[in-house]
Protein backbone atom coordinates (compact mmCIF):
# COMPACT_ATOMS: atom_id res chain seq x y z
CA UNK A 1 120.01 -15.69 79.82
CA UNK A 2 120.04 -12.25 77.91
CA UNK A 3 116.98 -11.11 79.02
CA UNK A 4 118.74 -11.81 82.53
CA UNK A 5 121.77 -9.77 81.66
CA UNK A 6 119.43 -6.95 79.90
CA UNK A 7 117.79 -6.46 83.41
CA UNK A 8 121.00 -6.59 85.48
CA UNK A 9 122.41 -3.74 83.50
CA UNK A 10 119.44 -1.84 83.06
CA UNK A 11 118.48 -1.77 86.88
CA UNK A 12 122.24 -0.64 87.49
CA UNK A 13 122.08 2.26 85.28
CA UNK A 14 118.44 3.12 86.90
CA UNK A 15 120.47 3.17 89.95
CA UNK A 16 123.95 4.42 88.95
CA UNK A 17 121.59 7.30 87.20
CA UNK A 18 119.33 7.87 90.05
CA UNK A 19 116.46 7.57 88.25
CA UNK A 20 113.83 9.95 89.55
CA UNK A 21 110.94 7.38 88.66
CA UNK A 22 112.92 4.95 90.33
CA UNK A 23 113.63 6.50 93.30
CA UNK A 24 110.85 7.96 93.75
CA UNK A 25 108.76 4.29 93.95
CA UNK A 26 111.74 2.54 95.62
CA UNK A 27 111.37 5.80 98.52
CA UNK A 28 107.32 5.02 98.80
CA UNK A 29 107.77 1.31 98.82
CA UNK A 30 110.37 1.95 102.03
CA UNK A 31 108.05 4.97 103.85
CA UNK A 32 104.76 2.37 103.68
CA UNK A 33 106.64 -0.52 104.63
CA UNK A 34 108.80 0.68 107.24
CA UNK A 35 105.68 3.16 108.60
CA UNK A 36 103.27 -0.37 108.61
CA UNK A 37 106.23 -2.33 110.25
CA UNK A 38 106.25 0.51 112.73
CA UNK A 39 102.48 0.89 114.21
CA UNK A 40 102.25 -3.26 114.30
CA UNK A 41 105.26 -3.23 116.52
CA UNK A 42 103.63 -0.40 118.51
CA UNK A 43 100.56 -2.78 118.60
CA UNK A 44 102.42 -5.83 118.18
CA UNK A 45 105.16 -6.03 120.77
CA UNK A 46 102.65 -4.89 124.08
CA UNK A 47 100.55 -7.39 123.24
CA UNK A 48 103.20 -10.44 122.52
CA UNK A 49 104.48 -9.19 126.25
CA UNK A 50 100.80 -9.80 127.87
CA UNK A 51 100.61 -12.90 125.84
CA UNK A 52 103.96 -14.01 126.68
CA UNK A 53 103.28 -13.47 130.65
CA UNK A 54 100.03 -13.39 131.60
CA UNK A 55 97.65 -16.62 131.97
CA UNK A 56 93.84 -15.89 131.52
CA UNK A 57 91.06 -17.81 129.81
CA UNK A 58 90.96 -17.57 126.31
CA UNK A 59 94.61 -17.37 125.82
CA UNK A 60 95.39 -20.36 123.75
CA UNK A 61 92.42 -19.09 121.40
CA UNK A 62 93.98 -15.71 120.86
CA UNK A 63 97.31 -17.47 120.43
CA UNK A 64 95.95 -20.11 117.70
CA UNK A 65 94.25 -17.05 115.82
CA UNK A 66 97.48 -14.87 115.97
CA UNK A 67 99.37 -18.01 114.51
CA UNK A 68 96.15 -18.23 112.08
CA UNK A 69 96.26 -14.68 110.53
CA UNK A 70 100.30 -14.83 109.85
CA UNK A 71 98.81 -16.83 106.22
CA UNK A 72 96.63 -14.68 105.93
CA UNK A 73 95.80 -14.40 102.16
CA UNK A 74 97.03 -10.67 101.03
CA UNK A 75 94.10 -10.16 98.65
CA UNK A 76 91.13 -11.08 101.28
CA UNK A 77 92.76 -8.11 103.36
CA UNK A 78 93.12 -5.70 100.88
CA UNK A 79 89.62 -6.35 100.09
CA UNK A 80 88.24 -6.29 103.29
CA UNK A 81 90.44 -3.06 103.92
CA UNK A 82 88.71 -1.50 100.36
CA UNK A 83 85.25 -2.58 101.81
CA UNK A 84 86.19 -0.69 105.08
CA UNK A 85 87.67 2.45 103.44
CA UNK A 86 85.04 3.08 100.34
CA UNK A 87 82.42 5.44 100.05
CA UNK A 88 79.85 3.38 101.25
CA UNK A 89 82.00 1.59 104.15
CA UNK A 90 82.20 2.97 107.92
CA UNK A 91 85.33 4.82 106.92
CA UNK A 92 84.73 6.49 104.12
CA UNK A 93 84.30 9.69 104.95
CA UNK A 94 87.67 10.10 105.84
CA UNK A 95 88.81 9.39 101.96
CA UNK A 96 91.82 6.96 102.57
CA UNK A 97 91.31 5.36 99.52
CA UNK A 98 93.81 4.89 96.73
CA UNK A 99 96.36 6.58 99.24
CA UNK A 100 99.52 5.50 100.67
CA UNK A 101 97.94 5.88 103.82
CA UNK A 102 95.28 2.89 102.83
CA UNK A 103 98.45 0.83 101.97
CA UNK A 104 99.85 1.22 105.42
CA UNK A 105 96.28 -0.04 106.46
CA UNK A 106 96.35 -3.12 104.75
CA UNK A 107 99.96 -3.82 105.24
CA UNK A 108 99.89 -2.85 109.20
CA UNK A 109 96.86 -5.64 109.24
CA UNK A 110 99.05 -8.17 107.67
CA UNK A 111 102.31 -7.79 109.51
CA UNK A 112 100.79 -7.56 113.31
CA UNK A 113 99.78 -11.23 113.79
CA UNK A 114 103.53 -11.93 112.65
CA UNK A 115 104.76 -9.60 115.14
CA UNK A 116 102.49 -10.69 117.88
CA UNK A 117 103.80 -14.45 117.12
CA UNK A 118 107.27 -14.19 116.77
CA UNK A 119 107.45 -11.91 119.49
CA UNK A 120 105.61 -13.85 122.02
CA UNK A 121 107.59 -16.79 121.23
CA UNK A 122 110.82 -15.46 122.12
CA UNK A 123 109.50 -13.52 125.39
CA UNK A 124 108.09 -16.33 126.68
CA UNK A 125 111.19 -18.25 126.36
CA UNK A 126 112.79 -15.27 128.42
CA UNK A 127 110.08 -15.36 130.74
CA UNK A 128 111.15 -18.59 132.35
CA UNK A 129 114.42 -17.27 132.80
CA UNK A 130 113.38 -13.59 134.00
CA UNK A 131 110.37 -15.14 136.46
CA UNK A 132 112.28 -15.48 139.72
CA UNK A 133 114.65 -12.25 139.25
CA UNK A 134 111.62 -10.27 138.64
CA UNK A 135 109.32 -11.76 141.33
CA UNK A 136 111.55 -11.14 143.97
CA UNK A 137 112.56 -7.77 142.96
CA UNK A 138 108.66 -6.98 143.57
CA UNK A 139 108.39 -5.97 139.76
CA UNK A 140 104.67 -4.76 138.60
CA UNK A 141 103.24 -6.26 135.63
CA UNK A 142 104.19 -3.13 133.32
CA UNK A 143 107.58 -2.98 134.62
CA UNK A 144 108.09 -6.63 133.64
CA UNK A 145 106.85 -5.71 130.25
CA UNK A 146 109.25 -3.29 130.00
CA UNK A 147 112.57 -5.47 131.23
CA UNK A 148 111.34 -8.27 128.98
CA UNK A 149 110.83 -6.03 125.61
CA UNK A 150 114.33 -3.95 126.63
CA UNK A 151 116.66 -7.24 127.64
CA UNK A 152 114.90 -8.56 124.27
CA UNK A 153 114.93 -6.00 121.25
CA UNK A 154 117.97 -8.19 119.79
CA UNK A 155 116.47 -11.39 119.89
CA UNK A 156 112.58 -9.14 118.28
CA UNK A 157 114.89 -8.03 115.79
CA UNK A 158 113.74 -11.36 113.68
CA UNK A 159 110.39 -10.94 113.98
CA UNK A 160 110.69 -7.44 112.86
CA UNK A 161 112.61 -8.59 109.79
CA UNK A 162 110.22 -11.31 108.90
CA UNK A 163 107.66 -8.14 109.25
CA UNK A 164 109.40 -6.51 106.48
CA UNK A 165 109.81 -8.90 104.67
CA UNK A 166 105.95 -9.69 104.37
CA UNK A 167 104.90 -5.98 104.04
CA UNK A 168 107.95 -4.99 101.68
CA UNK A 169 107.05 -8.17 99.13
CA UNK A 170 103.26 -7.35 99.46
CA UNK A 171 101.50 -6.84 96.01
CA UNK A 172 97.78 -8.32 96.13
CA UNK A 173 96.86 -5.74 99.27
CA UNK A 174 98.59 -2.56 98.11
CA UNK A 175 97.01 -3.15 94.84
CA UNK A 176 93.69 -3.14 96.32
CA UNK A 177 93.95 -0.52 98.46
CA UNK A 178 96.19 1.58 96.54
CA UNK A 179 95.07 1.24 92.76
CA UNK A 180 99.07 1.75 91.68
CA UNK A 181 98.83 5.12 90.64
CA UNK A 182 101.29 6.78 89.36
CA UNK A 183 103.50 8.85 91.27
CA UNK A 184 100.65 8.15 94.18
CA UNK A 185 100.68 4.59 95.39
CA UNK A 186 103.23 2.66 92.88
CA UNK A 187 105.45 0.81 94.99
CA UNK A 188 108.32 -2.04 93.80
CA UNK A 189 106.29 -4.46 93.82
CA UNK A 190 102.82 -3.36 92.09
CA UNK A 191 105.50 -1.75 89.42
CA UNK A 192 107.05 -5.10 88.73
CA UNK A 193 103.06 -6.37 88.41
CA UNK A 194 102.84 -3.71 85.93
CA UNK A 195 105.68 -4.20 83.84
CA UNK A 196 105.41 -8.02 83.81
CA UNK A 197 101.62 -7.67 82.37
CA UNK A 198 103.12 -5.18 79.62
CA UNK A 199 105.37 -7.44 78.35
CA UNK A 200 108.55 -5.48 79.77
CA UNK A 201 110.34 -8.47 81.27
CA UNK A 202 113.24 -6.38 80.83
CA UNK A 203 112.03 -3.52 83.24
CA UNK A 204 110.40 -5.71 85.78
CA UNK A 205 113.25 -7.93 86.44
CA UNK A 206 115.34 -5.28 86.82
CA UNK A 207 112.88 -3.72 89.37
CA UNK A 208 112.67 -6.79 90.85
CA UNK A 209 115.71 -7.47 91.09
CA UNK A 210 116.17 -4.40 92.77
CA UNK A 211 113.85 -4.78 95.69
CA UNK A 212 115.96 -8.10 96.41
CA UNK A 213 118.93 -6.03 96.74
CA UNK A 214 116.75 -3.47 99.11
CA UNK A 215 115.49 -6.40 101.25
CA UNK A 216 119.16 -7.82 101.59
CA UNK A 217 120.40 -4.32 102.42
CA UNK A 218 118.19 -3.99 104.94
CA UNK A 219 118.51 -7.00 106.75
CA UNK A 220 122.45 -6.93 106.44
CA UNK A 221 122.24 -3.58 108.03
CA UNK A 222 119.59 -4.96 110.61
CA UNK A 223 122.13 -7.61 111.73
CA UNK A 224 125.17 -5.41 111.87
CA UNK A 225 123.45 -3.24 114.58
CA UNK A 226 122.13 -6.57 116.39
CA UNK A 227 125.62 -7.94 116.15
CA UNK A 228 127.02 -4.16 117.43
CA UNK A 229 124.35 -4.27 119.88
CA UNK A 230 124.81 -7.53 121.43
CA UNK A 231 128.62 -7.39 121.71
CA UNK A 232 128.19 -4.08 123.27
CA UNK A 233 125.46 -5.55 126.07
CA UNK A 234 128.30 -8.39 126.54
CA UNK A 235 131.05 -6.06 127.60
């Protein structure tokens, strides 16, 4: 119980203090997770939409593998993402290795199929109710895309947070990919890794506890603007 209390008070001074070591890992852990939960929306969400309306052969295969890949193990992918990015892989040459950018690789590969699931859940739900408006209005393919994701975002906000949540918690990938370097590519979570195999119990529960408090501030803030944003549609 006092090595619980130690960490409490020693990850509010780090805060209360602004520690610059701190800070500085709790900003990169927020610029690769939030940049990764970005692009596999960008990918994620136009593909959940085609998923969610379209009927072709091979669907239900892509849908079972999409559903497959959310457990994907994290280590397998930041391995297969190392392979990929080395010296000797196809991508080498552009040097992404043991950079953030690397990180945003592994974690954009992880959080996709999540998107693409969770997504395509929900619009296919609205799709039944959206079919006959949008038939008889004439609407193209694209422009039904477009009403669906739009009348939606609320109801994607979920998926988006269960997105974060997978790529902010990530450790076995980033590790990988990144190498936790310091003041390079340590994030919360390879930090607490660190700490924890030190010895420093102290110092990694207090990081980790933290990233808790980052996750919870982020999805509190996530459903305040859903909640603004859905009262707002209603009036």
């Amino acid at each position: 119980m006092e090595v619980i209390w130690q960490a409490i008070l020693a990850s509010l001074s780090m805060l209360l203090t602004l520690d610059v070591r701190l800070m500085e890992v709790i900003l990169l852990s927020l610029e690769v997770s939030l940049s990764a939960l970005l692009i596999a929306s960008l990918i994620g969400l136009p593909l959940a939409a085609c998923l969610a309306l379209t009927r072709f052969p091979g669907r239900k295969i892509i849908l079972v593998s999409f559903n497959a890949m959310m457990g994907l193990p994290p280590v397998v992918v930041g391995l297969v993402v190392y392979l990929l990015l080395s010296r000797s892989g196809p991508f080498g040459v552009f040097n992404l290795l043991f950079t953030p950018t690397a990180m945003i690789i592994a974690q954009v590969v992880l959080v996709t199929p999540i998107i693409v699931s969770l997504s395509r859940e929900s619009l296919e739900a609205m799709r039944y109710e959206y079919h006959d408006t949008l038939r008889s209005m004439g609407a193209t393919p694209a422009q039904a895309i477009s009403v669906l994701l739009w009348d939606g975002r609320f109801t994607l906000a979920t998926a988006h947070l269960a997105g974060f949540g997978r790529a902010v918690a990530e450790v076995g990938a980033v590790m990988i990919v990144g190498g936790n370097i310091d003041h390079m590519t340590r994030v919360m979570t390879t930090a607490i890794a660190l700490e924890a195999s030190k010895g420093d119990l102290v110092v990694a529960l207090g990081l980790g506890i933290v990233l808790v408090a980052l996750s919870l501030a982020v999805n509190v803030l996530v459903h305040g603007l859903k909640t603004m944003g859905e009262a707002r549609a209603a009036s």
